[in-house]
PDB file of N, CA and C in Angstrom:
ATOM      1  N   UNK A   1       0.845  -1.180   0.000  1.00  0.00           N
ATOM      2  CA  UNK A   1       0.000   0.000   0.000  1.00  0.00           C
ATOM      3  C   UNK A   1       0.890   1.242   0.000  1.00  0.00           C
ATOM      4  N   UNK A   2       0.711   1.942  -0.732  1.00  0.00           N
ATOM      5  CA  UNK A   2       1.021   3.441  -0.564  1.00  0.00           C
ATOM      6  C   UNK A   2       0.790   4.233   0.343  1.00  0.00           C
ATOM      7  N   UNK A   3       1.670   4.706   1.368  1.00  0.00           N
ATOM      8  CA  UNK A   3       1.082   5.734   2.237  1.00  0.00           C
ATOM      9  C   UNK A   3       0.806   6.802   1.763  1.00  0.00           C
ATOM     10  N   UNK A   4       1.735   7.509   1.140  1.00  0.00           N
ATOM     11  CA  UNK A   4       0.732   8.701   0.698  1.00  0.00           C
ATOM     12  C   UNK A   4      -0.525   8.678  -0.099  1.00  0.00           C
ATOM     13  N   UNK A   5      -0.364   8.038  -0.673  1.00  0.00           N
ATOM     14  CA  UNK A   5      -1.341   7.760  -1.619  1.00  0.00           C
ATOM     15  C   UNK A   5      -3.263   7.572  -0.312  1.00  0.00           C
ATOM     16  N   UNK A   6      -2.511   6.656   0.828  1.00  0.00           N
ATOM     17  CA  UNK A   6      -3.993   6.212   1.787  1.00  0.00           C
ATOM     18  C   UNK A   6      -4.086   7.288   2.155  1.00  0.00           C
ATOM     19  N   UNK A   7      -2.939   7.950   2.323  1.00  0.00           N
ATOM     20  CA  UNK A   7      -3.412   8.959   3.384  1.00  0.00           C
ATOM     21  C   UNK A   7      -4.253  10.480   2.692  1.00  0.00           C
ATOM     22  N   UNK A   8      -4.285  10.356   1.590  1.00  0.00           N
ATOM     23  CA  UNK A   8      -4.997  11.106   0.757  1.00  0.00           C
ATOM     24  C   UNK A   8      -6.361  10.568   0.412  1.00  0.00           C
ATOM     25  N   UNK A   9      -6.538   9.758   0.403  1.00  0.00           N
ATOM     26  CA  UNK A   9      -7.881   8.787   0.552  1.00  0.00           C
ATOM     27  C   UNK A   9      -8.356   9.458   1.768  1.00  0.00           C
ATOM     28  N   UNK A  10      -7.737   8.730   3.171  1.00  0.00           N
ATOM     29  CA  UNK A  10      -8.242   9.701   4.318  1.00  0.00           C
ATOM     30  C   UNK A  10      -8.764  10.773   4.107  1.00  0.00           C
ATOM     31  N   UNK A  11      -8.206  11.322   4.054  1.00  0.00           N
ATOM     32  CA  UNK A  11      -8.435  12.791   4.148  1.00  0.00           C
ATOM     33  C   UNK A  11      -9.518  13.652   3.155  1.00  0.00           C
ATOM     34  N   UNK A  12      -9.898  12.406   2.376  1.00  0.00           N
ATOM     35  CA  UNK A  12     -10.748  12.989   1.324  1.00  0.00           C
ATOM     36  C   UNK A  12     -12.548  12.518   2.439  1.00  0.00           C
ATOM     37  N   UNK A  13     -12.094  11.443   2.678  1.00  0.00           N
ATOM     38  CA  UNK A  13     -13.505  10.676   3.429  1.00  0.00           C
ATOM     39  C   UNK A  13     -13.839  12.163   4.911  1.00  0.00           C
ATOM     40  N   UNK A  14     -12.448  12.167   5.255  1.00  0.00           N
ATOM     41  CA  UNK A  14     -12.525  12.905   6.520  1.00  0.00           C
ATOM     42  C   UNK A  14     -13.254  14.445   6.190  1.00  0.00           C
ATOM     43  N   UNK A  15     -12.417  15.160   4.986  1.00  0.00           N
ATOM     44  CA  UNK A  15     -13.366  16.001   4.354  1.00  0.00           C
ATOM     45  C   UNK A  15     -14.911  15.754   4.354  1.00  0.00           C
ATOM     46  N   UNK A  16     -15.379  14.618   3.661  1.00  0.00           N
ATOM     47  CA  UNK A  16     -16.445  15.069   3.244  1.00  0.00           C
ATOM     48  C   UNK A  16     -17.634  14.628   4.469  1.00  0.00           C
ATOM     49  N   UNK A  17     -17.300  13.939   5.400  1.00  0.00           N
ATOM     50  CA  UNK A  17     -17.586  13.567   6.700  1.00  0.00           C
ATOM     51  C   UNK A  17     -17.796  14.792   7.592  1.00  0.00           C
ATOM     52  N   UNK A  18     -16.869  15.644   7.508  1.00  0.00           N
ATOM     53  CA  UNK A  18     -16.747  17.163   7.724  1.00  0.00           C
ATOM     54  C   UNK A  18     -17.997  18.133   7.091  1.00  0.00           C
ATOM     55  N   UNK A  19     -17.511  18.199   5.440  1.00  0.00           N
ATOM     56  CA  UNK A  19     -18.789  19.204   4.827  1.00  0.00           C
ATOM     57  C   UNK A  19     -19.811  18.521   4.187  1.00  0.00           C
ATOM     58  N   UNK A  20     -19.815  17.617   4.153  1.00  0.00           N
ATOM     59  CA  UNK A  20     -20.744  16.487   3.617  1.00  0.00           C
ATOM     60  C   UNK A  20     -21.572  16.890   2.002  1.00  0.00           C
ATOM     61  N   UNK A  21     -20.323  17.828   1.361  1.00  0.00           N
ATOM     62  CA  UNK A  21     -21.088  18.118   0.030  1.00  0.00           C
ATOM     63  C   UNK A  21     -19.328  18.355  -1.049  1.00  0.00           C
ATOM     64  N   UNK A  22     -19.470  17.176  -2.315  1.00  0.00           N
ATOM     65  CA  UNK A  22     -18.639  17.402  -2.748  1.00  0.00           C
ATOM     66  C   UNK A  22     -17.991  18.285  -3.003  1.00  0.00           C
ATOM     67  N   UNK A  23     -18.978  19.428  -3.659  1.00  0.00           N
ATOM     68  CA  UNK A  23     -18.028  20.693  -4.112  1.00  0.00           C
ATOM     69  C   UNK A  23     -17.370  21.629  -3.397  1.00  0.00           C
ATOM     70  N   UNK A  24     -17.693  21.062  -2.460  1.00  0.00           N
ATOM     71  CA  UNK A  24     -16.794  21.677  -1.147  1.00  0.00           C
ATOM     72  C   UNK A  24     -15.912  21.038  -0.761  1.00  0.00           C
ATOM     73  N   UNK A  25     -15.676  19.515  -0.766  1.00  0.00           N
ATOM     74  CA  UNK A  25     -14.616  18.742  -0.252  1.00  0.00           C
ATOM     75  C   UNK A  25     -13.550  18.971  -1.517  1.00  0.00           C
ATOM     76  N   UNK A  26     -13.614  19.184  -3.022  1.00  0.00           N
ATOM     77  CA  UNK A  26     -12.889  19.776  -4.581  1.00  0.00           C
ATOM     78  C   UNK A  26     -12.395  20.971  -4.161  1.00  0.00           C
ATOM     79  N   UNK A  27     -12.835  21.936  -3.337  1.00  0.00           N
ATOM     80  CA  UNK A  27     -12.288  23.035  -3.476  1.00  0.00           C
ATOM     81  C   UNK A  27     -11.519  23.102  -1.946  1.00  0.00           C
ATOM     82  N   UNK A  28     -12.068  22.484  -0.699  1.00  0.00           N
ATOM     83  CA  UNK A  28     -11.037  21.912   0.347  1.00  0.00           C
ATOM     84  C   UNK A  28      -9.986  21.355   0.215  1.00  0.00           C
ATOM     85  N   UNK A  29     -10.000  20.247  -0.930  1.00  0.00           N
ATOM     86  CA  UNK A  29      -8.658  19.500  -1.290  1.00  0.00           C
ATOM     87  C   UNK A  29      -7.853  19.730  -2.084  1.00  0.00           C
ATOM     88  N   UNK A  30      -8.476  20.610  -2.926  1.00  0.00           N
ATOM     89  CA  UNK A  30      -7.282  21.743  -3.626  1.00  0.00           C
ATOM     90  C   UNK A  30      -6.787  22.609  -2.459  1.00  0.00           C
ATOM     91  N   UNK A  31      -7.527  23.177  -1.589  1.00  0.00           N
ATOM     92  CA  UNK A  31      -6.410  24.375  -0.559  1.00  0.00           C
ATOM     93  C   UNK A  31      -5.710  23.627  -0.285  1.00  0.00           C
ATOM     94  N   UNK A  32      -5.753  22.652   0.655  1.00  0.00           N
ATOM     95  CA  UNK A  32      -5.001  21.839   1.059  1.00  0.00           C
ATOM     96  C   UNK A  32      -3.269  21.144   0.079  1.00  0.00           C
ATOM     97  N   UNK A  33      -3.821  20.924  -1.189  1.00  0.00           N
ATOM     98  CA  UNK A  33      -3.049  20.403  -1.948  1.00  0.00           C
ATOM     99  C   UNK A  33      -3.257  19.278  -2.230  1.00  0.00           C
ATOM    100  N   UNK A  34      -4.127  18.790  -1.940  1.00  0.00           N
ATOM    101  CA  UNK A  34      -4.681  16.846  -2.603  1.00  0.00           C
ATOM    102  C   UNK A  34      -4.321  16.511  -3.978  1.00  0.00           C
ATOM    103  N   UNK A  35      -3.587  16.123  -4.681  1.00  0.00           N
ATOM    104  CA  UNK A  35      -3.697  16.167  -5.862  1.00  0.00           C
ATOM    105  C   UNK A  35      -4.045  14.742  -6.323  1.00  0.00           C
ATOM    106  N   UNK A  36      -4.226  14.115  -7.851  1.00  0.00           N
ATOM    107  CA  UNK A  36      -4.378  13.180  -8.269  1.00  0.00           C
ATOM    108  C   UNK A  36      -2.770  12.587  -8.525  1.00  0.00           C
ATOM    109  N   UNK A  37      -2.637  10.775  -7.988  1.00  0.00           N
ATOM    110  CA  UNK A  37      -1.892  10.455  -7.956  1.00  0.00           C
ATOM    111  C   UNK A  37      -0.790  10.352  -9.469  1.00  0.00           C
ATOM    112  N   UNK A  38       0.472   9.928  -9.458  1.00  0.00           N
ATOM    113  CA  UNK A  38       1.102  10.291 -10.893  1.00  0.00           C
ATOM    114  C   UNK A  38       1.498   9.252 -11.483  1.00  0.00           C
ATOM    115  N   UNK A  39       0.648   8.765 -12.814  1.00  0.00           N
ATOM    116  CA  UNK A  39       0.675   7.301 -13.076  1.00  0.00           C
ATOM    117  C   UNK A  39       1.221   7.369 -14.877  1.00  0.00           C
ATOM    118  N   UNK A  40       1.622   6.670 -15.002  1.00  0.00           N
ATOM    119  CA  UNK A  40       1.659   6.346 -16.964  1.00  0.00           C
ATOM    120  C   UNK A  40       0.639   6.436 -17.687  1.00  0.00           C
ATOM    121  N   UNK A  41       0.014   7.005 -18.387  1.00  0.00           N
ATOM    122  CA  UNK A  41      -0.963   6.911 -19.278  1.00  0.00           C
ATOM    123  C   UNK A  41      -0.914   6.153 -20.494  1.00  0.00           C
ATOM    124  N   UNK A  42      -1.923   6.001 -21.435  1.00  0.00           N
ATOM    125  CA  UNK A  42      -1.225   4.939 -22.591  1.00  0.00           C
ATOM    126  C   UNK A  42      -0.924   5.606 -23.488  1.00  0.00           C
ATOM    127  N   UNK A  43      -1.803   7.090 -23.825  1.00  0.00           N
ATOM    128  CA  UNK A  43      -1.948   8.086 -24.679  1.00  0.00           C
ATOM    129  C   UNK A  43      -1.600   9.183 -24.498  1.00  0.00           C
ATOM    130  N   UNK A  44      -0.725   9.863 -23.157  1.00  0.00           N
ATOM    131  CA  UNK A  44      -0.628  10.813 -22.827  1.00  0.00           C
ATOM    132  C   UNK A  44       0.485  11.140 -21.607  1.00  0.00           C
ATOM    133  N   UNK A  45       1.375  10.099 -21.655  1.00  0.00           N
ATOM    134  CA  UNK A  45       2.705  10.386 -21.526  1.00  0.00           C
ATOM    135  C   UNK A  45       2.314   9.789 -19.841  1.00  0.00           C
ATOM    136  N   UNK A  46       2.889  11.182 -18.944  1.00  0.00           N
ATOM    137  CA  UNK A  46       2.580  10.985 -17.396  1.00  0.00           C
ATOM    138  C   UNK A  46       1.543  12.208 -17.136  1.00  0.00           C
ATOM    139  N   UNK A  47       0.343  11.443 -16.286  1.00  0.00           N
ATOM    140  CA  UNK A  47      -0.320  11.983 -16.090  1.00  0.00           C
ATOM    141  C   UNK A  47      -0.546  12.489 -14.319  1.00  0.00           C
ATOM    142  N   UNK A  48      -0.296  13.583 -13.912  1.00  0.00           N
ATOM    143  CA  UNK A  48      -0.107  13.450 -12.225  1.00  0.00           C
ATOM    144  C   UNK A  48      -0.417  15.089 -12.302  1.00  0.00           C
ATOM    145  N   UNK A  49      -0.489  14.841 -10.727  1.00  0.00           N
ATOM    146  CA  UNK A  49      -1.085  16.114 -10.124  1.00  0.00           C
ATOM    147  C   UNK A  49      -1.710  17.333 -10.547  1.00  0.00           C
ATOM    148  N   UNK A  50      -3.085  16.861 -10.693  1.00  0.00           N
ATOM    149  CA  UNK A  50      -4.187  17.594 -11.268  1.00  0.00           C
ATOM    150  C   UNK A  50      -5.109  17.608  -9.995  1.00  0.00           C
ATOM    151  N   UNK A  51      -5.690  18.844  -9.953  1.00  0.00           N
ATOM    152  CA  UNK A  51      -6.129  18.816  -8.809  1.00  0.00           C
ATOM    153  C   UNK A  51      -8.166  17.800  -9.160  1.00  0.00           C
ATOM    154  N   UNK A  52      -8.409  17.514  -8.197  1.00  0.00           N
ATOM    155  CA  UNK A  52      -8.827  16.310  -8.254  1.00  0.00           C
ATOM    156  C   UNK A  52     -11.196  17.131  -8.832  1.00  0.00           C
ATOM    157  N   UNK A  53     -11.183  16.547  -9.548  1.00  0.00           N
ATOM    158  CA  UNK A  53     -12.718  16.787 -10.068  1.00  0.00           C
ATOM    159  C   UNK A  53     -14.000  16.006  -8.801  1.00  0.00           C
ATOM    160  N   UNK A  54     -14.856  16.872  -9.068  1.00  0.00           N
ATOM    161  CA  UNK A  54     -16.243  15.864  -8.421  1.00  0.00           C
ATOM    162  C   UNK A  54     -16.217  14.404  -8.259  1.00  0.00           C
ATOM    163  N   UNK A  55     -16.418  14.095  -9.660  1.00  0.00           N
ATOM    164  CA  UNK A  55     -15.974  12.912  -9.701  1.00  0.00           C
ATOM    165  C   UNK A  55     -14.847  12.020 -10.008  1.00  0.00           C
ATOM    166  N   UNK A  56     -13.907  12.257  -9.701  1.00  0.00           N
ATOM    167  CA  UNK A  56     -13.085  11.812  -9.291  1.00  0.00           C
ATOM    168  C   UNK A  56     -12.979  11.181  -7.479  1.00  0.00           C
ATOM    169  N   UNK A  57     -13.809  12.501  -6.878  1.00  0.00           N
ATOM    170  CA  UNK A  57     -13.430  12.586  -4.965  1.00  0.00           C
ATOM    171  C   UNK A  57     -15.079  11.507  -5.304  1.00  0.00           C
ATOM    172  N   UNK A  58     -15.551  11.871  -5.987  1.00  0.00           N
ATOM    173  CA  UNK A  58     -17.272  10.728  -6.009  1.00  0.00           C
ATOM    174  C   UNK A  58     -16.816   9.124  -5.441  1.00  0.00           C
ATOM    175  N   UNK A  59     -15.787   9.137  -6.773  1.00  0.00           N
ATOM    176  CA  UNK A  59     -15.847   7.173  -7.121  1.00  0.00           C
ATOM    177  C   UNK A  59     -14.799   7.533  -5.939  1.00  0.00           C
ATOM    178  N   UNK A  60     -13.677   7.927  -5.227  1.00  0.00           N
ATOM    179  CA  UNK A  60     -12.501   7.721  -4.076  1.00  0.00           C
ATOM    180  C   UNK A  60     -13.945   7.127  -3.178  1.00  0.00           C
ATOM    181  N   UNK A  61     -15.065   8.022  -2.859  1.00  0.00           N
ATOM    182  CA  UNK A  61     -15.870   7.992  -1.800  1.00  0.00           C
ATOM    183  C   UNK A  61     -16.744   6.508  -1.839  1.00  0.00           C
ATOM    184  N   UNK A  62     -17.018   6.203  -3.521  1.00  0.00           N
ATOM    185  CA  UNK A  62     -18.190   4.939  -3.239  1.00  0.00           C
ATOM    186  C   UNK A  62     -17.139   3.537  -3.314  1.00  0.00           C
ATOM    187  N   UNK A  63     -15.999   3.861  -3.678  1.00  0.00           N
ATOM    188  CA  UNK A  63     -14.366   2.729  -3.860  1.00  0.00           C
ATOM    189  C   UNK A  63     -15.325   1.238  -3.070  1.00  0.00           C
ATOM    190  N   UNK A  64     -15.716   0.805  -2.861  1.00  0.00           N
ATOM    191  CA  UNK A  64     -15.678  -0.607  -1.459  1.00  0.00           C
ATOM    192  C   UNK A  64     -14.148  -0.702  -1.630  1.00  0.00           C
ATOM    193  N   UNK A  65     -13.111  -0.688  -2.629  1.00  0.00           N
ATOM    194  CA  UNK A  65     -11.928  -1.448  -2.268  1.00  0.00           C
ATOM    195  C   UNK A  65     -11.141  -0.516  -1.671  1.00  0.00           C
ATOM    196  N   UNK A  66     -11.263   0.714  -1.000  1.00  0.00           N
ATOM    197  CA  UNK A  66     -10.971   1.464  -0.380  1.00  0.00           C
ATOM    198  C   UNK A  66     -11.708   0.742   1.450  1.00  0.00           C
ATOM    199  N   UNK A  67     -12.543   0.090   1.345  1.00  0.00           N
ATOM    200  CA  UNK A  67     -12.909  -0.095   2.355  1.00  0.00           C
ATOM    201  C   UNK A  67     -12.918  -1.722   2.529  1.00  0.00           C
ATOM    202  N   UNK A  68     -11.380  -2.368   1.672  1.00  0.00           N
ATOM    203  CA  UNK A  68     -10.629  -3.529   1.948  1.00  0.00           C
ATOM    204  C   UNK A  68     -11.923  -4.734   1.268  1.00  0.00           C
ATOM    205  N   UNK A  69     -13.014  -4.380   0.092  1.00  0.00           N
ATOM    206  CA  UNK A  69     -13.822  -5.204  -0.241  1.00  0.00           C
ATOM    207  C   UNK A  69     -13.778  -5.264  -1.842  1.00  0.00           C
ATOM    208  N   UNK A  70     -13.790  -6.069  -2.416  1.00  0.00           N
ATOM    209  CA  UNK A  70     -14.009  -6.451  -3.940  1.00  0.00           C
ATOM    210  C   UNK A  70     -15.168  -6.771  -4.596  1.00  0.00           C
ATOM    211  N   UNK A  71     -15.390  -5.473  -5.590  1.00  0.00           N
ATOM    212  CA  UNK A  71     -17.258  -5.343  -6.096  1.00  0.00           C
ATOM    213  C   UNK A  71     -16.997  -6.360  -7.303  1.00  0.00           C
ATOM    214  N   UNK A  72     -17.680  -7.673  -7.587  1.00  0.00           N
ATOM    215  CA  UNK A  72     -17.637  -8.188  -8.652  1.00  0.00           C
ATOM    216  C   UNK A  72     -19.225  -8.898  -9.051  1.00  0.00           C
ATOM    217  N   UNK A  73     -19.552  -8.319 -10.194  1.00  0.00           N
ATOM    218  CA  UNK A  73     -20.584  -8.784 -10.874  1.00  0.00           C
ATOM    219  C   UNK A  73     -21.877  -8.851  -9.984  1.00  0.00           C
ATOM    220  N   UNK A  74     -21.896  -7.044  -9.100  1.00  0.00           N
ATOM    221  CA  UNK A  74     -22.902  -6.666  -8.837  1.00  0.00           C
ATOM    222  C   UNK A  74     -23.022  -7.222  -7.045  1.00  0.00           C
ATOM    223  N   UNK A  75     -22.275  -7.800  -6.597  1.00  0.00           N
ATOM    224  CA  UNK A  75     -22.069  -7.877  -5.540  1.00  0.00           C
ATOM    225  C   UNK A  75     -20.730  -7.504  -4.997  1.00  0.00           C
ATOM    226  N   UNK A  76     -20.342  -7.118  -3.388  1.00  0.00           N
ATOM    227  CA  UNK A  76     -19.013  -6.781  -2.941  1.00  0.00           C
ATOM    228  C   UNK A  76     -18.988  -8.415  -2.039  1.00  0.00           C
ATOM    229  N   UNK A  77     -17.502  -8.438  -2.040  1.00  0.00           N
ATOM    230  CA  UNK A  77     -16.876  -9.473  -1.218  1.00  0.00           C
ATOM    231  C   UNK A  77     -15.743  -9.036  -0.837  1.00  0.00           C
ATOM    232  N   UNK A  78     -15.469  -9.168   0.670  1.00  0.00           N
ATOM    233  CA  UNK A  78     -14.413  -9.073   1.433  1.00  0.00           C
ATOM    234  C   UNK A  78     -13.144  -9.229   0.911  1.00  0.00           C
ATOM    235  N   UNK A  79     -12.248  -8.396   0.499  1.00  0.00           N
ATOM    236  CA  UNK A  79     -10.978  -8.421   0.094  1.00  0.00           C
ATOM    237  C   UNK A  79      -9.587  -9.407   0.699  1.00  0.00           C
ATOM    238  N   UNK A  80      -8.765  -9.025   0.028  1.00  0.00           N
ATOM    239  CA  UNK A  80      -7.431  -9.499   0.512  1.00  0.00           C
ATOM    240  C   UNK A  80      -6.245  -8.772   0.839  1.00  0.00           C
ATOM    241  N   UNK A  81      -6.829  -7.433   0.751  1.00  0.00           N
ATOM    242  CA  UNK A  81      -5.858  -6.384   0.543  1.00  0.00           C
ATOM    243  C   UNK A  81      -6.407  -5.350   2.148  1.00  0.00           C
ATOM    244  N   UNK A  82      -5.823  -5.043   2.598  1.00  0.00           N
ATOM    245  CA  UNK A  82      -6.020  -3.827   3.762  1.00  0.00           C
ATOM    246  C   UNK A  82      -6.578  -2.978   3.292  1.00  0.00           C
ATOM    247  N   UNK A  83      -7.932  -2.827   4.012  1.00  0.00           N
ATOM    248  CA  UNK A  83      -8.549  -1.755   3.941  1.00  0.00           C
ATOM    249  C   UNK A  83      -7.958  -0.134   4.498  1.00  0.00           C
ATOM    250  N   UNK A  84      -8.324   0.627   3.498  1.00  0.00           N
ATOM    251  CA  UNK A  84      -7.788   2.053   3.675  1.00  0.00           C
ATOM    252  C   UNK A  84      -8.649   3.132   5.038  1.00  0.00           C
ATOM    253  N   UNK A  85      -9.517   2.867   4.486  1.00  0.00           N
ATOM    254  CA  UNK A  85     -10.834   3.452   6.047  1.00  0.00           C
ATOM    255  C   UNK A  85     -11.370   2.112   6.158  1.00  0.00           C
ATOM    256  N   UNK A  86     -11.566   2.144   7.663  1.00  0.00           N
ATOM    257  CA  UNK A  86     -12.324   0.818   8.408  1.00  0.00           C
ATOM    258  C   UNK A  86     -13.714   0.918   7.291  1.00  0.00           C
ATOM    259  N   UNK A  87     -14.581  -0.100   7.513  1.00  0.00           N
ATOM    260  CA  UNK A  87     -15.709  -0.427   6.910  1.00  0.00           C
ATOM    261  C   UNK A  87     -16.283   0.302   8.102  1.00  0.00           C
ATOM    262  N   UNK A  88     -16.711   0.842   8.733  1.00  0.00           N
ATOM    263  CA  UNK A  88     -17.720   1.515   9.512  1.00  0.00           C
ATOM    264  C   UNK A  88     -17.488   2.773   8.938  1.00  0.00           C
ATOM    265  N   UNK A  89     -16.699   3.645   8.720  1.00  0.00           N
ATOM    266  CA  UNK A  89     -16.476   5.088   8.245  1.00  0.00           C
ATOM    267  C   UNK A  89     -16.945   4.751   6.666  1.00  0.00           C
ATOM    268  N   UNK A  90     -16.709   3.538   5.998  1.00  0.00           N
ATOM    269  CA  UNK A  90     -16.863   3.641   4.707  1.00  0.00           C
ATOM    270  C   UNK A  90     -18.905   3.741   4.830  1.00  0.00           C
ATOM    271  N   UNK A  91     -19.297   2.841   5.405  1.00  0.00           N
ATOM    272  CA  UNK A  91     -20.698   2.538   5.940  1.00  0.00           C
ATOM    273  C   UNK A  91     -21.184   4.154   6.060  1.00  0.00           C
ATOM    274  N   UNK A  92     -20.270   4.633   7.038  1.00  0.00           N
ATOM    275  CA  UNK A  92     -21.487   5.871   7.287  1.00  0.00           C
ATOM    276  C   UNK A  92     -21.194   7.054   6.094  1.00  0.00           C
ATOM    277  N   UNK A  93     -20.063   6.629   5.412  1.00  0.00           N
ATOM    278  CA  UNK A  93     -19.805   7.754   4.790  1.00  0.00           C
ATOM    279  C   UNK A  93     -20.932   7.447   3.062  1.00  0.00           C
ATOM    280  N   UNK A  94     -21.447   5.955   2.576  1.00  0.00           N
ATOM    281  CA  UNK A  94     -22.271   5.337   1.748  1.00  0.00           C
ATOM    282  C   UNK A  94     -23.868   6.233   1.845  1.00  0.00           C
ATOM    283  N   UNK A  95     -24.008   6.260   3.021  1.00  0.00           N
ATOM    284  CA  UNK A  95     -25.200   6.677   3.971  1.00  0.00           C
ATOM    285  C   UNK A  95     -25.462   8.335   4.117  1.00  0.00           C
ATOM    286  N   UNK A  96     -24.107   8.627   4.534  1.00  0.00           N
ATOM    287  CA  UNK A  96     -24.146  10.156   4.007  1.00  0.00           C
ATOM    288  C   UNK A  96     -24.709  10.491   2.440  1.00  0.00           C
ATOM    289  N   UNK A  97     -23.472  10.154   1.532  1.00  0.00           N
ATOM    290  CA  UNK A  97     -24.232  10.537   0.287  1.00  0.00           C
ATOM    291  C   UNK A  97     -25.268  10.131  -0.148  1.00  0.00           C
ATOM    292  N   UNK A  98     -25.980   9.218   0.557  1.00  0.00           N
ATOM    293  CA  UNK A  98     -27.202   8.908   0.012  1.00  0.00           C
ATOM    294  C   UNK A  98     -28.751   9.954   0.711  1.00  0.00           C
ATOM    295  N   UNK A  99     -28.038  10.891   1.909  1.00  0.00           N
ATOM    296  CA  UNK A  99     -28.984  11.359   2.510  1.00  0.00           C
ATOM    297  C   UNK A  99     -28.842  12.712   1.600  1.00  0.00           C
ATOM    298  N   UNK A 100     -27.476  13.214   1.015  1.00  0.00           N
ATOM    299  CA  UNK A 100     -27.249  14.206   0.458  1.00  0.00           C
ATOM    300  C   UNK A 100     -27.013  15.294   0.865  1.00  0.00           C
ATOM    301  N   UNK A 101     -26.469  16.191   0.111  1.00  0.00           N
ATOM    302  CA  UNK A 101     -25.991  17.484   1.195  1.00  0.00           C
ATOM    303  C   UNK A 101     -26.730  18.156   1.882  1.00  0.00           C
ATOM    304  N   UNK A 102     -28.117  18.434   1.807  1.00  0.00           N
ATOM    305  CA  UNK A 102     -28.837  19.420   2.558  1.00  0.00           C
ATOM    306  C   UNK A 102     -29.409  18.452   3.652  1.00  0.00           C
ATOM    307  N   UNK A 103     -28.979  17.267   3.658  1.00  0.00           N
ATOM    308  CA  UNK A 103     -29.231  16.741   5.599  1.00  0.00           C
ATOM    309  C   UNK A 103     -28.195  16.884   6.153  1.00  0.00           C
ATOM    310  N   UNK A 104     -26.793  17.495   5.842  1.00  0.00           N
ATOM    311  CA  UNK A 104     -26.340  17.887   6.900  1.00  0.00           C
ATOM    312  C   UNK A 104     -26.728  18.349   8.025  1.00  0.00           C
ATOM    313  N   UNK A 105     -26.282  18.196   9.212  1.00  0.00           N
ATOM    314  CA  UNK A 105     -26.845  19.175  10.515  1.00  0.00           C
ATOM    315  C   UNK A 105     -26.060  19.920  10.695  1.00  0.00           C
ATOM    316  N   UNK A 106     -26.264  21.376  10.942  1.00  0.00           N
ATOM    317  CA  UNK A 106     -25.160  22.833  11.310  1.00  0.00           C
ATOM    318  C   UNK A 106     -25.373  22.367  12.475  1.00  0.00           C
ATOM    319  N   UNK A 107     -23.793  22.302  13.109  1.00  0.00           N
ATOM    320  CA  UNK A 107     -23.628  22.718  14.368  1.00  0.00           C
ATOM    321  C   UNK A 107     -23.703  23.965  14.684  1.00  0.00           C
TER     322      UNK A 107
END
C-alpha cells in the first residue's frame, strides 16, 4: 500500500464527513493540496497532479476497495488487501451521500 497515496484517501472521506457536500470537499482539497496520484498513461505520456474533479473525490468515496472489499458482478466481497478506512467510516460515509448534502446538521 502506498502511504501517501492512503493517506490522501483519508483525508478525502474525513473532508467530506466534515462538509458532507462534494463541491466543497474539490475546493477543500485543492487548498489543502490533494492532488491526483502520478501514473503512466497509454496516450498521454505521465499523467499526475491535477487537482482532483467531483468525480473523481465521487468514485474515491463509493471505492468498497478502499474499504478492503471487492465489487464483482454486482455484488461486494471481502478483500485481501487492507482496507484504507475501516468499513464503519466507509458505511457511514455510503449513507451520508445517500442522505445528500442538505441533511447535513449545522452545528
Amino acid at each position: 500500500m502506498d502511504e501517501a497515496e492512503a493517506e490522501k484517501i483519508q483525508n478525502i472521506y474525513a473532508l467530506y464527513q466534515a462538509h458532507g457536500a462534494l463541491n466543497v470537499v474539490v475546493t477543500e482539497a485543492a487548498k489543502i493540496g490533494l492532488r491526483s496520484r502520478k501514473r503512466q498513461a497509454k496516450n498521454c505520456g505521465w499523467c499526475a497532479g491535477k487537482i482532483m474533479a467531483r468525480g473523481h473525490i465521487h468514485h474515491i468515496l463509493t471505492s468498497p476497495i478502499n474499504a478492503g472489499r471487492i465489487p464483482h458482478k454486482g455484488k461486494t466481497y471481502e478483500g485481501q488487501h487492507p482496507a484504507i478506512v475501516g468499513p464503519e467510516r466507509w458505511d457511514a460515509v455510503q449513507e451520508q451521500l445517500k442522505r445528500g448534502p442538505l441533511s447535513r446538521v449545522v452545528q
